[in-house]
PDB file of N, CA and C in Angstrom:
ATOM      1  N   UNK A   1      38.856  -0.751 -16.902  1.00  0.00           N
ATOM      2  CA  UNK A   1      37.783  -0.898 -17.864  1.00  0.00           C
ATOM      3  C   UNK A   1      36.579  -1.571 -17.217  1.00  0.00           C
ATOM      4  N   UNK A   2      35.461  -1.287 -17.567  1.00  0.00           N
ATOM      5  CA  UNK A   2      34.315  -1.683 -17.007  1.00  0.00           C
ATOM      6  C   UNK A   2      33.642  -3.284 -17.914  1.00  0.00           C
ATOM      7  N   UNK A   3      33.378  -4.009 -17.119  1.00  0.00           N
ATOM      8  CA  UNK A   3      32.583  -5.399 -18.089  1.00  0.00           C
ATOM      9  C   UNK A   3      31.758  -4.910 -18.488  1.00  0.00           C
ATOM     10  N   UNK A   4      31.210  -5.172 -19.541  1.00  0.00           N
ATOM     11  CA  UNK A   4      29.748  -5.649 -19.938  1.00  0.00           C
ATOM     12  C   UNK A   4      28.876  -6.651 -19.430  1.00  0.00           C
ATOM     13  N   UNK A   5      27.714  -6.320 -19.128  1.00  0.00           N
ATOM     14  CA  UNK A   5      27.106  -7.782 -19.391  1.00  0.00           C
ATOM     15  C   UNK A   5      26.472  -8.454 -20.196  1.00  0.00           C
ATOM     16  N   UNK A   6      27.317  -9.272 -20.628  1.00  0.00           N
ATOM     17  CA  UNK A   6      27.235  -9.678 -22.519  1.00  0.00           C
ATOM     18  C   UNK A   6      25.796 -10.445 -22.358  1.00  0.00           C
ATOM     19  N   UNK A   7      25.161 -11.197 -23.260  1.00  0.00           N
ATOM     20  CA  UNK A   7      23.658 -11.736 -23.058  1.00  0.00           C
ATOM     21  C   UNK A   7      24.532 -12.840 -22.831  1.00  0.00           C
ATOM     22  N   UNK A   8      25.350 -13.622 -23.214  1.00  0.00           N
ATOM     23  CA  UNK A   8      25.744 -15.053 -22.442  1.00  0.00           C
ATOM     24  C   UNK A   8      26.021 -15.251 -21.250  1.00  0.00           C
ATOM     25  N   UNK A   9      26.967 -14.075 -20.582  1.00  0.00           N
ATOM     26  CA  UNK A   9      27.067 -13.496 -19.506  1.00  0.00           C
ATOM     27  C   UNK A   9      25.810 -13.836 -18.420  1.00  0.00           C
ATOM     28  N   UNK A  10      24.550 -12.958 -18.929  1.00  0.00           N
ATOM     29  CA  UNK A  10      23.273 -13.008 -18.197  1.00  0.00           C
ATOM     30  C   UNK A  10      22.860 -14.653 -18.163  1.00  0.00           C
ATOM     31  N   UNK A  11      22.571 -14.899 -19.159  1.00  0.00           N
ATOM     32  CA  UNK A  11      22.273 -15.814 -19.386  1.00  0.00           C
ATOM     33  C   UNK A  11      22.779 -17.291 -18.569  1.00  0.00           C
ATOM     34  N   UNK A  12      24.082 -17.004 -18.558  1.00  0.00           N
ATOM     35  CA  UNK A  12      25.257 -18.216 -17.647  1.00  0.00           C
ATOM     36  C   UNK A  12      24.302 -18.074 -16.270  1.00  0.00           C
ATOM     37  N   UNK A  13      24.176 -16.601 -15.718  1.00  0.00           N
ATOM     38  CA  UNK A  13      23.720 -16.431 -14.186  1.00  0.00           C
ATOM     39  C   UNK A  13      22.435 -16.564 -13.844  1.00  0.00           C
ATOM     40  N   UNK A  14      21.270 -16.617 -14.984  1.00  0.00           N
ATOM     41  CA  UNK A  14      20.233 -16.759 -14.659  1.00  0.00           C
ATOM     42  C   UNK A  14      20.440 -18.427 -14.452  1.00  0.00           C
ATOM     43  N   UNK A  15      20.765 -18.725 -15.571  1.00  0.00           N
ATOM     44  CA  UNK A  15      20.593 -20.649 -15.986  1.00  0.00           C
ATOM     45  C   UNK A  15      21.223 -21.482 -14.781  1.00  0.00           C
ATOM     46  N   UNK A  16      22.548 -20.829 -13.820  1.00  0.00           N
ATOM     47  CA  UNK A  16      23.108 -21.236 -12.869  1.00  0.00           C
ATOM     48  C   UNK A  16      21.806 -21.445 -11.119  1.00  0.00           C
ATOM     49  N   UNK A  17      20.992 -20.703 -11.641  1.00  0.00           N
ATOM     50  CA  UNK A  17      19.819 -20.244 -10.644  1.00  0.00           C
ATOM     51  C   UNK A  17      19.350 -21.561 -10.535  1.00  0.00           C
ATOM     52  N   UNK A  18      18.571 -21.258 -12.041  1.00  0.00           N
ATOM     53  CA  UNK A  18      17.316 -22.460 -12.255  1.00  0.00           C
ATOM     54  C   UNK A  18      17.983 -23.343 -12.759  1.00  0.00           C
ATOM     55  N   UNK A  19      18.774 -24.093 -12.960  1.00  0.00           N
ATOM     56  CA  UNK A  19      19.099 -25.610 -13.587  1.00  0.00           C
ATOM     57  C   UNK A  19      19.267 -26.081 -11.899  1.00  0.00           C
ATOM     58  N   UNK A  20      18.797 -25.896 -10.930  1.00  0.00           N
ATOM     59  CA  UNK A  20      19.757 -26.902  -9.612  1.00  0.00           C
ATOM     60  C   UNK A  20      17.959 -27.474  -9.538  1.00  0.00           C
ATOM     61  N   UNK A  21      17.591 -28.297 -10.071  1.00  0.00           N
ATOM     62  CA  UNK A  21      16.152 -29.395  -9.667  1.00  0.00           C
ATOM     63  C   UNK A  21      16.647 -29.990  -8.404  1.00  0.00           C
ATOM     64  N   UNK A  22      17.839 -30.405  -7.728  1.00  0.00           N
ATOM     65  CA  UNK A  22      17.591 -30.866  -6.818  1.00  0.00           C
ATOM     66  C   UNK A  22      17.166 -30.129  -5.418  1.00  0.00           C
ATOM     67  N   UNK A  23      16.830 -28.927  -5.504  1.00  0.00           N
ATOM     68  CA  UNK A  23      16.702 -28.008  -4.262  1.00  0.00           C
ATOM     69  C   UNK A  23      15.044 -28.421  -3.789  1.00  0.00           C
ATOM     70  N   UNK A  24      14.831 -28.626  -2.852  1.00  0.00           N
ATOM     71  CA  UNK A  24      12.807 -28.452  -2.981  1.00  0.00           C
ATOM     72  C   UNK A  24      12.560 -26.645  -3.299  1.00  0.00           C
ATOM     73  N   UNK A  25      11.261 -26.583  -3.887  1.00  0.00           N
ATOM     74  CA  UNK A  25      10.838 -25.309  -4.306  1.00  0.00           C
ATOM     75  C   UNK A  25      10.570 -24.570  -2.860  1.00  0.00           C
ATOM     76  N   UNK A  26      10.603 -23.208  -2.893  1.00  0.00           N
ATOM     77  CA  UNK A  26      11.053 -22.365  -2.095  1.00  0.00           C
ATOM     78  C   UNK A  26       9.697 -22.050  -1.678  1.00  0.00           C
ATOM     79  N   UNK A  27       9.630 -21.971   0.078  1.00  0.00           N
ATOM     80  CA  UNK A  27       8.543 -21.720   0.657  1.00  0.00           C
ATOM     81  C   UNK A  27       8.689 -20.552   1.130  1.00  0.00           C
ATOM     82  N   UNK A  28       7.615 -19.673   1.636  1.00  0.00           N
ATOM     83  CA  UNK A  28       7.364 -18.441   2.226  1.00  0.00           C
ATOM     84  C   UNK A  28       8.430 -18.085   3.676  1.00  0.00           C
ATOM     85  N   UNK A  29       9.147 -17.574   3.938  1.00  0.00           N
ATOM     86  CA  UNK A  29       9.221 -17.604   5.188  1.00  0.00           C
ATOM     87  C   UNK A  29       9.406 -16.736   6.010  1.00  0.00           C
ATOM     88  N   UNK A  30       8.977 -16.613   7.360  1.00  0.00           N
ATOM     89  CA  UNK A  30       8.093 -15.524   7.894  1.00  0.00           C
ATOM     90  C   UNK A  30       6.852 -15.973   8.934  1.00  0.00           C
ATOM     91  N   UNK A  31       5.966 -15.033   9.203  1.00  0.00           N
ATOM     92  CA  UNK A  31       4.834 -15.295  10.208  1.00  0.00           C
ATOM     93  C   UNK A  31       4.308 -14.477   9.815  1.00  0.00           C
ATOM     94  N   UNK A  32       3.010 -15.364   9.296  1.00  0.00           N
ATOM     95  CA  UNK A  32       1.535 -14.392   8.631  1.00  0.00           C
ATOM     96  C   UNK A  32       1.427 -13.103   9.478  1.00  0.00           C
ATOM     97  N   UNK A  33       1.524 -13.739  11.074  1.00  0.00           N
ATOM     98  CA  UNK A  33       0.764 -12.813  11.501  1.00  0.00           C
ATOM     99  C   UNK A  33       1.765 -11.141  11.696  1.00  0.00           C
ATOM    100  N   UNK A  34       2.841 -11.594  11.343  1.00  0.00           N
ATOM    101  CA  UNK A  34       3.864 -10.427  11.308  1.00  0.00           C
ATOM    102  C   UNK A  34       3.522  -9.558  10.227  1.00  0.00           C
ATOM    103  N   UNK A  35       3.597  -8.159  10.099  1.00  0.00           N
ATOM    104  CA  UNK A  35       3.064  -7.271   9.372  1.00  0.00           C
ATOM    105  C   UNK A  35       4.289  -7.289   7.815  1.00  0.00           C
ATOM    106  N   UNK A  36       3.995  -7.339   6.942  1.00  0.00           N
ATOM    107  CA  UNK A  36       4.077  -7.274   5.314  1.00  0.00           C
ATOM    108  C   UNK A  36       5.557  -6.296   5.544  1.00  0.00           C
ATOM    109  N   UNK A  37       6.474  -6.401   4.606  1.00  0.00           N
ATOM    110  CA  UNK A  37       7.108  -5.592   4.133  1.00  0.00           C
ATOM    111  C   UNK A  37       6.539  -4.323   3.374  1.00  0.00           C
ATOM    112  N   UNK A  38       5.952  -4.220   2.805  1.00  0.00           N
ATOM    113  CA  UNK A  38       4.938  -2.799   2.682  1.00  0.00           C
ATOM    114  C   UNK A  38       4.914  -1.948   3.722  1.00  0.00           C
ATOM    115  N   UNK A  39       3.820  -2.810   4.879  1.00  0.00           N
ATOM    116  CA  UNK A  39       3.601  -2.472   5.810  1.00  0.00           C
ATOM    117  C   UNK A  39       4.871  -1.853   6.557  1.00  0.00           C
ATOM    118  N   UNK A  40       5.822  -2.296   6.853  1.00  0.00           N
ATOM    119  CA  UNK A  40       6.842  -2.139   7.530  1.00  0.00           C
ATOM    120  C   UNK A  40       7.689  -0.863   7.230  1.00  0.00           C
ATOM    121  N   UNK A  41       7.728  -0.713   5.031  1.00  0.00           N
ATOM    122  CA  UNK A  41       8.806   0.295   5.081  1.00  0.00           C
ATOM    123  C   UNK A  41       7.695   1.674   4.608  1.00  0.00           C
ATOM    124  N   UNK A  42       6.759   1.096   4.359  1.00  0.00           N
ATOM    125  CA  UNK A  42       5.661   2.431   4.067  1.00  0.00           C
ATOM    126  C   UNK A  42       4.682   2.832   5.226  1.00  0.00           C
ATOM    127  N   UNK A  43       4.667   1.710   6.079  1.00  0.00           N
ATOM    128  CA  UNK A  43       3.726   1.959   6.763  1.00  0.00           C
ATOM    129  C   UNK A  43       2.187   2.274   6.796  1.00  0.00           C
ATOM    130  N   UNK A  44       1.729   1.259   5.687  1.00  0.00           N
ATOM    131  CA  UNK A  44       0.983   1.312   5.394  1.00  0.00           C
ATOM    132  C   UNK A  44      -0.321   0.693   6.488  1.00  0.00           C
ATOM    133  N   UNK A  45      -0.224  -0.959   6.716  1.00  0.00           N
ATOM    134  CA  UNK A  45      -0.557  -2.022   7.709  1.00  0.00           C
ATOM    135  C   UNK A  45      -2.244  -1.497   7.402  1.00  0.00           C
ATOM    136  N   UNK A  46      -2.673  -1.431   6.352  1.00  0.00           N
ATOM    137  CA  UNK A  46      -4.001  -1.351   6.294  1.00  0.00           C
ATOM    138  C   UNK A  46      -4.398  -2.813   5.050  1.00  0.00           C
ATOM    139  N   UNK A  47      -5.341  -3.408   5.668  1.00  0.00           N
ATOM    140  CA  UNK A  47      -5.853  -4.563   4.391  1.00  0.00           C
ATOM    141  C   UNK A  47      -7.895  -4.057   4.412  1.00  0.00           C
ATOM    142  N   UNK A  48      -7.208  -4.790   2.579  1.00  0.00           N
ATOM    143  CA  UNK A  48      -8.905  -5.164   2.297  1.00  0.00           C
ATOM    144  C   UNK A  48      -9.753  -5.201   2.945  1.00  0.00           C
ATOM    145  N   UNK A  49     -11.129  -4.309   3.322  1.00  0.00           N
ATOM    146  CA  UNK A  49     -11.938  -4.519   4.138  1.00  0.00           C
ATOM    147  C   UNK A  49     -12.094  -3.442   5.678  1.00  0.00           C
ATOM    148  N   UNK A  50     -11.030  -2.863   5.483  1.00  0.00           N
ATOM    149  CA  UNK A  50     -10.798  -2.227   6.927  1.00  0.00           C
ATOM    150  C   UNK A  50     -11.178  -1.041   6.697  1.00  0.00           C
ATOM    151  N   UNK A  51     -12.129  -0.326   8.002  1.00  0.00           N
ATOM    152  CA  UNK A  51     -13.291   0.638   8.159  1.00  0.00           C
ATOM    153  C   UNK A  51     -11.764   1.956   8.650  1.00  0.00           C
ATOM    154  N   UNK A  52     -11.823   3.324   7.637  1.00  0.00           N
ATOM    155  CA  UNK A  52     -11.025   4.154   7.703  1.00  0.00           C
ATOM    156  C   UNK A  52     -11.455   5.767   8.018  1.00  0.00           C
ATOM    157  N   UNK A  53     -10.809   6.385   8.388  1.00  0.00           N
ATOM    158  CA  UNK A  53     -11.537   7.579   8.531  1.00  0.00           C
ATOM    159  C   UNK A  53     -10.522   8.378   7.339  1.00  0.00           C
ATOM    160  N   UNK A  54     -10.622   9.561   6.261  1.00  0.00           N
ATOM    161  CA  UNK A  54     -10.112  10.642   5.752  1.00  0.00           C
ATOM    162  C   UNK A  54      -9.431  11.489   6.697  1.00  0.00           C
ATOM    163  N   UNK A  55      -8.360  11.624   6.655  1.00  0.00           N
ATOM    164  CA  UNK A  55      -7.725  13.259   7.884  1.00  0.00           C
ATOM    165  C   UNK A  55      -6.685  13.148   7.136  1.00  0.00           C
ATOM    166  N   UNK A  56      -6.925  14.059   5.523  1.00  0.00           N
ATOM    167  CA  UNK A  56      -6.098  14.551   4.471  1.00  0.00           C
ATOM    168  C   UNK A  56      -5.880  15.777   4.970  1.00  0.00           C
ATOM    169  N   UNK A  57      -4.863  16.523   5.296  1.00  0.00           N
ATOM    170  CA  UNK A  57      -4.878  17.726   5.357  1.00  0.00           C
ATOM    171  C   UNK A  57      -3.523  18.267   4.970  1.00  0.00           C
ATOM    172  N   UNK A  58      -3.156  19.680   4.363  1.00  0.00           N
ATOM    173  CA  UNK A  58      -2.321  19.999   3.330  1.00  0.00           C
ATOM    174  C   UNK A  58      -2.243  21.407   3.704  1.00  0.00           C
ATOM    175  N   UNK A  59      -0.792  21.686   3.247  1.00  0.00           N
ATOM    176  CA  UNK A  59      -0.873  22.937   3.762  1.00  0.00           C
ATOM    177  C   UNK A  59      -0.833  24.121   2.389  1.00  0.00           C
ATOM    178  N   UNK A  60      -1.992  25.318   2.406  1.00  0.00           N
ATOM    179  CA  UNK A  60      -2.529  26.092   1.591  1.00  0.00           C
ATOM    180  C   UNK A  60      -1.181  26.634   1.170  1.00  0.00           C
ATOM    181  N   UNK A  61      -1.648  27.425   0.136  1.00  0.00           N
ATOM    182  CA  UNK A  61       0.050  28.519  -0.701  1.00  0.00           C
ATOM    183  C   UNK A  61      -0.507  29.445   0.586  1.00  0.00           C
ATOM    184  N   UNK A  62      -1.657  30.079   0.915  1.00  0.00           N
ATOM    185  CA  UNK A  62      -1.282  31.140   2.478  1.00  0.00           C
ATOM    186  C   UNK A  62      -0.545  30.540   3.539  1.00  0.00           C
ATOM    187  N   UNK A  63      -0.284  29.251   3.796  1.00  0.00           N
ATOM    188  CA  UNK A  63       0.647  28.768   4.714  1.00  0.00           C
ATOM    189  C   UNK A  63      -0.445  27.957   5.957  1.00  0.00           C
ATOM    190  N   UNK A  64      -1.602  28.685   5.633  1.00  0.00           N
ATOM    191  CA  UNK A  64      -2.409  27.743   6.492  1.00  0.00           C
ATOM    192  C   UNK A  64      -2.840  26.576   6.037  1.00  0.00           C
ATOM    193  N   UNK A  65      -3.388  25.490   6.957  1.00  0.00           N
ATOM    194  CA  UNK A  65      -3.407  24.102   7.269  1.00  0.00           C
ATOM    195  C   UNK A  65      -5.077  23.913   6.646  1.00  0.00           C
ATOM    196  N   UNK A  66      -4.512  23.386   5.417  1.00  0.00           N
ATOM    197  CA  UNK A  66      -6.619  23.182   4.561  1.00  0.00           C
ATOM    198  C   UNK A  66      -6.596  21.740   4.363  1.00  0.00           C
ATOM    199  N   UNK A  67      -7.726  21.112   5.200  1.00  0.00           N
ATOM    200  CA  UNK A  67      -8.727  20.074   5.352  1.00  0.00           C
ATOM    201  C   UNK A  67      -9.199  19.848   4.092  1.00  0.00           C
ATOM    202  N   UNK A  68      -9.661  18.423   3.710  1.00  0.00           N
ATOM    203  CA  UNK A  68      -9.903  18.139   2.770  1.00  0.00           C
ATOM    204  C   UNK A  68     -11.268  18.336   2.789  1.00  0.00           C
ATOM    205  N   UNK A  69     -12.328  18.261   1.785  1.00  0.00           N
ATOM    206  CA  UNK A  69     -13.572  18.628   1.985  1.00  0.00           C
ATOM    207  C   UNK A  69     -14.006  17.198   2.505  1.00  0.00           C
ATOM    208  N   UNK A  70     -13.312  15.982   2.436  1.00  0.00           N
ATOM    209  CA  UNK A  70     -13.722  14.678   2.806  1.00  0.00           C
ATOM    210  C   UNK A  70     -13.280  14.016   4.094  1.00  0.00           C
ATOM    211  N   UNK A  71     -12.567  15.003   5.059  1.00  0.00           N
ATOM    212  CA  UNK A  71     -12.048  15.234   5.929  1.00  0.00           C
ATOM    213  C   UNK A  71     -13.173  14.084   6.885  1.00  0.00           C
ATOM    214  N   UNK A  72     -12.883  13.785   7.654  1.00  0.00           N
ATOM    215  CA  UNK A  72     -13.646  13.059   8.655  1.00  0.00           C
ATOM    216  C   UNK A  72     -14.455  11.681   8.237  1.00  0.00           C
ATOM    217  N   UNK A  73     -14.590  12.173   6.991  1.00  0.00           N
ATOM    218  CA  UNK A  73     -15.883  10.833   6.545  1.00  0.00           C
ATOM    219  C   UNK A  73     -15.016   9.664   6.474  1.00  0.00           C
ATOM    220  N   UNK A  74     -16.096   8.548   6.668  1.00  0.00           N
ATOM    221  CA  UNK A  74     -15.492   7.034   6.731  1.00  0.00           C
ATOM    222  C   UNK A  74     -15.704   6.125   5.359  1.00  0.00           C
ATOM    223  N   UNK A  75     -14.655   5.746   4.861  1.00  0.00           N
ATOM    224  CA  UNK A  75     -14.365   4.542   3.835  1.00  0.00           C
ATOM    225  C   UNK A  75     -13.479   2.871   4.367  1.00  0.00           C
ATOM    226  N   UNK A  76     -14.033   2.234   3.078  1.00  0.00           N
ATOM    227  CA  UNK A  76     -13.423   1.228   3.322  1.00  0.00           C
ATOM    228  C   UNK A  76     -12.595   0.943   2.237  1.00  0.00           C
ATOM    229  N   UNK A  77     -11.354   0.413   2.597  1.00  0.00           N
ATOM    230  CA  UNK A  77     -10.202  -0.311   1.806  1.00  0.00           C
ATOM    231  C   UNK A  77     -10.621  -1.137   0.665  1.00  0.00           C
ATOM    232  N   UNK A  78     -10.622  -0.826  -0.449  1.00  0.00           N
ATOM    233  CA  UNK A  78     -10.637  -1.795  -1.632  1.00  0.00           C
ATOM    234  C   UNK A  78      -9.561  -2.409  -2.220  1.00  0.00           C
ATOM    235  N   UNK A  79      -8.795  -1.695  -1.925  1.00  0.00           N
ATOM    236  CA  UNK A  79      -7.056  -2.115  -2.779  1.00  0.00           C
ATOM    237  C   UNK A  79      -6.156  -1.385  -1.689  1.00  0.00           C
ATOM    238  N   UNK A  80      -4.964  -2.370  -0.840  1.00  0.00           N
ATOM    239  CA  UNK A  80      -4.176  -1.367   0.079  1.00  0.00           C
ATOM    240  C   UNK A  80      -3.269  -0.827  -0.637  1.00  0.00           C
ATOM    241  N   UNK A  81      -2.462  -1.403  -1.174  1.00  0.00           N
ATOM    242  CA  UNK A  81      -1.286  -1.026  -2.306  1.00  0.00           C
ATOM    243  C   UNK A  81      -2.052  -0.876  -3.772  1.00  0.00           C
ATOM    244  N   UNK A  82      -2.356   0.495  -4.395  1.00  0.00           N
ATOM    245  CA  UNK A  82      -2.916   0.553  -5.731  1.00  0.00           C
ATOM    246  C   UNK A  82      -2.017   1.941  -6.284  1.00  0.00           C
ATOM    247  N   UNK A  83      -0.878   1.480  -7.079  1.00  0.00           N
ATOM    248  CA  UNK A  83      -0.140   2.442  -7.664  1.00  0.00           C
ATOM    249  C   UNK A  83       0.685   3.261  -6.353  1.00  0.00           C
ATOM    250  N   UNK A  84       0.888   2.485  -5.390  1.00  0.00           N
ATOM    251  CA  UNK A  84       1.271   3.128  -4.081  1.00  0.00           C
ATOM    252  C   UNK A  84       0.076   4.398  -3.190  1.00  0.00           C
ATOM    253  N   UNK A  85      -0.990   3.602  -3.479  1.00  0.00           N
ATOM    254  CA  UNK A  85      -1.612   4.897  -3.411  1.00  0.00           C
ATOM    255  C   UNK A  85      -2.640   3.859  -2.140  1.00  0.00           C
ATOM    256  N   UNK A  86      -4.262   4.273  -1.547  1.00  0.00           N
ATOM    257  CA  UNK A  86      -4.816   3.338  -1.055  1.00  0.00           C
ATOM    258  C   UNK A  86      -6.048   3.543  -1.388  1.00  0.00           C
ATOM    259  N   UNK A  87      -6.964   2.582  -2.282  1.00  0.00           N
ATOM    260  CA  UNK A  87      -7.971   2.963  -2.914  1.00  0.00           C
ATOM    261  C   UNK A  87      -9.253   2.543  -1.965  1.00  0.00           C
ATOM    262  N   UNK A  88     -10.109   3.163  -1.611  1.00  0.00           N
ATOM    263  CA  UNK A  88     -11.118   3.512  -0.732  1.00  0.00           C
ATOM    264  C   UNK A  88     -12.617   3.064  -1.494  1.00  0.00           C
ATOM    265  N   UNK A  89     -13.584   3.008  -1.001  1.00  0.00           N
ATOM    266  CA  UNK A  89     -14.880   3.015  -1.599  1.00  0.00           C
ATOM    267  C   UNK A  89     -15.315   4.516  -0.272  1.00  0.00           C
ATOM    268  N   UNK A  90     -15.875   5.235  -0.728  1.00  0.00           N
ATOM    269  CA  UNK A  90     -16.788   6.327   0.365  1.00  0.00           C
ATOM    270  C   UNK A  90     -17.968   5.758   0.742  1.00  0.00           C
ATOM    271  N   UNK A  91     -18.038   5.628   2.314  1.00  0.00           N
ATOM    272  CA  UNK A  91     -19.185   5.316   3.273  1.00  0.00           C
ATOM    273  C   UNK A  91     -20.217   6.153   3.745  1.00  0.00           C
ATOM    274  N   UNK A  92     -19.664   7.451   3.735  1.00  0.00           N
ATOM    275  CA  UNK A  92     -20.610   8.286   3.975  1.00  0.00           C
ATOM    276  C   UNK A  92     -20.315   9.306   3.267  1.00  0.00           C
ATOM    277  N   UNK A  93     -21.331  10.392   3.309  1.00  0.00           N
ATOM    278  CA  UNK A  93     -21.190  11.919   2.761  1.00  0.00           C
ATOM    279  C   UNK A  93     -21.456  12.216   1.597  1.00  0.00           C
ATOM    280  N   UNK A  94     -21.515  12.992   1.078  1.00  0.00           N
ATOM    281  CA  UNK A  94     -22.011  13.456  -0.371  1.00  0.00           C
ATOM    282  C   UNK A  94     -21.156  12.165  -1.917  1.00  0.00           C
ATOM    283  N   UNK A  95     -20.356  12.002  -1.506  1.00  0.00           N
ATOM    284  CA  UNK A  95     -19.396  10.854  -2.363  1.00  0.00           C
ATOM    285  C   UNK A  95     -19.206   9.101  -1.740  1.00  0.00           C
ATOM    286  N   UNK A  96     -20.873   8.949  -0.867  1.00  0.00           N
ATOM    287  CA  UNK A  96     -21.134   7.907  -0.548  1.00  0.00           C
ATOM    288  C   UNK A  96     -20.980   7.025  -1.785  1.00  0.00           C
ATOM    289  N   UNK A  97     -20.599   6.144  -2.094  1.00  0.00           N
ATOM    290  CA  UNK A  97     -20.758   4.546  -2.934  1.00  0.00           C
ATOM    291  C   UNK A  97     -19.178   5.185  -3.905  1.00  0.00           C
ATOM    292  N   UNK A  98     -18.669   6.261  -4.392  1.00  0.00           N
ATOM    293  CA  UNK A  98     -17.314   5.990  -5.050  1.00  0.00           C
ATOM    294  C   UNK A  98     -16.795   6.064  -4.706  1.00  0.00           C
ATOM    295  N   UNK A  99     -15.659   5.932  -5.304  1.00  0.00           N
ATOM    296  CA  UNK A  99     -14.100   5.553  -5.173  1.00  0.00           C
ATOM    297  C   UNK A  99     -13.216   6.350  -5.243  1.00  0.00           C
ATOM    298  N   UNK A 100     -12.456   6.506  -4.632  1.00  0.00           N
ATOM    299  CA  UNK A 100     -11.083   7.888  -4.261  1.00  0.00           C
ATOM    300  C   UNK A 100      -9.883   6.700  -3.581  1.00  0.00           C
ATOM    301  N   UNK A 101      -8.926   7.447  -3.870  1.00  0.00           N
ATOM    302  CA  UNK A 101      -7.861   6.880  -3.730  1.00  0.00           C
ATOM    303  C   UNK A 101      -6.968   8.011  -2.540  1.00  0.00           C
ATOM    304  N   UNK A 102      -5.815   7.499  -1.815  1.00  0.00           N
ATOM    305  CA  UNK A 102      -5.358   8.453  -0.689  1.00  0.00           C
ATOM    306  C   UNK A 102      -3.748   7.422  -0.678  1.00  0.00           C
ATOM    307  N   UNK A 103      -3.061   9.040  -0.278  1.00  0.00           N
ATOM    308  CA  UNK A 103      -1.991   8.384   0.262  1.00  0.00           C
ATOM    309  C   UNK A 103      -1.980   7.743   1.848  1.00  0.00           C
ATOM    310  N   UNK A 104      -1.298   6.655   2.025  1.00  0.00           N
ATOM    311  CA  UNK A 104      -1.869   5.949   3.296  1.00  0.00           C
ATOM    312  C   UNK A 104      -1.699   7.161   4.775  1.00  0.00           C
ATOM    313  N   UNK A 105      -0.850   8.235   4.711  1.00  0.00           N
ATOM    314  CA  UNK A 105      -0.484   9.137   5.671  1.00  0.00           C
ATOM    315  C   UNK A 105      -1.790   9.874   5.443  1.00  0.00           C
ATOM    316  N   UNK A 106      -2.672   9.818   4.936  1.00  0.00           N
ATOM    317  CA  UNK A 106      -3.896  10.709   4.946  1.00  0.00           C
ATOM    318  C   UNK A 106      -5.334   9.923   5.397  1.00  0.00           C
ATOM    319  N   UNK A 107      -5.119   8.499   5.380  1.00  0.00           N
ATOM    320  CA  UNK A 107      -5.911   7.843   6.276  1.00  0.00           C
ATOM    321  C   UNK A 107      -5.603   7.337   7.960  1.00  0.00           C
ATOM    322  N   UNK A 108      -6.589   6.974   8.284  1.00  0.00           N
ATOM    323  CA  UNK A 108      -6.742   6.170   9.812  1.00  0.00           C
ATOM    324  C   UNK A 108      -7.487   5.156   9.960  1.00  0.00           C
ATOM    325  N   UNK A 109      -6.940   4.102  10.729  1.00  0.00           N
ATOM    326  CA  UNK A 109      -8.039   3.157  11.097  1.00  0.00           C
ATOM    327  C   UNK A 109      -9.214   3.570  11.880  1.00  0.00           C
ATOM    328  N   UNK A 110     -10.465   3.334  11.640  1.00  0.00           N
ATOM    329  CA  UNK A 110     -11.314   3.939  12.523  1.00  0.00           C
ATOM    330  C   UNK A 110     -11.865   2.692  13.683  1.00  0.00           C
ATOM    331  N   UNK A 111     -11.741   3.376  14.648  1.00  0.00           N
ATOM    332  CA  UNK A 111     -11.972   2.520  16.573  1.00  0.00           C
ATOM    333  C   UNK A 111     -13.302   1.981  16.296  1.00  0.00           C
ATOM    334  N   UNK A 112     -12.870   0.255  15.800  1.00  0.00           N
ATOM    335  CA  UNK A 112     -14.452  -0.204  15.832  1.00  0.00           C
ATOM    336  C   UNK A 112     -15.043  -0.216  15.006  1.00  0.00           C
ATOM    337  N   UNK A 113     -14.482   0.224  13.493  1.00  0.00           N
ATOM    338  CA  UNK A 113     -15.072   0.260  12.197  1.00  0.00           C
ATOM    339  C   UNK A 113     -16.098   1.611  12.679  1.00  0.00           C
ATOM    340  N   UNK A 114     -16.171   2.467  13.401  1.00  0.00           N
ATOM    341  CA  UNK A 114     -17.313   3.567  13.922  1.00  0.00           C
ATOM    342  C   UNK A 114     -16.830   5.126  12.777  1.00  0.00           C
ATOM    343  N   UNK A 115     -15.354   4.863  12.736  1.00  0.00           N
ATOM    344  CA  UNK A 115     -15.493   6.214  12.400  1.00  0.00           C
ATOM    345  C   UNK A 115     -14.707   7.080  13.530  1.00  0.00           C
ATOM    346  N   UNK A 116     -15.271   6.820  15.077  1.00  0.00           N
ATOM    347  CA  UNK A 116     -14.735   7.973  16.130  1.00  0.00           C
ATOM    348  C   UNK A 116     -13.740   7.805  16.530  1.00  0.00           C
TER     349      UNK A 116
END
């Protein structure tokens, strides 16, 4: 037969957590400068602020390989993690000053904040 987990049940295991005051409160631990768990299992390793290039590309129902029309142009990071997604401001090109969002495999860091 399978348990339940009755609400006293839960309750016993949460309260067993938090009733120990004598522990000191729990610090970070790790090295800033080591890259994020994000980073690590998504591979994301892009933050706030960082100069990106577009190289979305997808493959057509003919089977050929179609470029995004935003293909090449450069944005910057507004949000790295947004709905798992990576939300951009546009730097250049016809969709200079808004906002588009990308999966992180469809961006690049660009060499130098340049773009090339």
């Amino acid at each position: 037969l399978a348990r339940l987990a009755t609400p006293d049940r839960a309750n016993r295991r949460s309260r067993s957590a938090s009733d120990d005051t004598t522990s000191e409160p729990s610090t970070p631990t790790g090295d800033a400068s080591r890259p994020s768990f994000l980073s690590n299992v998504l591979g994301v390793g892009l933050s706030e602020g960082d100069v990106v290039v577009v190289v979305k590309e997808e493959m057509g129902e003919d089977g050929n390989t179609v470029r995004s029309s935003l293909y090449g142009q450069k944005a910057v990071v507004t949000q790295p993690n947004w709905n798992g997604m990576v939300k951009v401001e546009m730097l250049d090109g016809s969709e200079k000053g808004h906002t588009k969002s990308y999966k992180a495999e469809f961006l690049k860091p660009a060499k130098d904040g340049t773009g090339e």
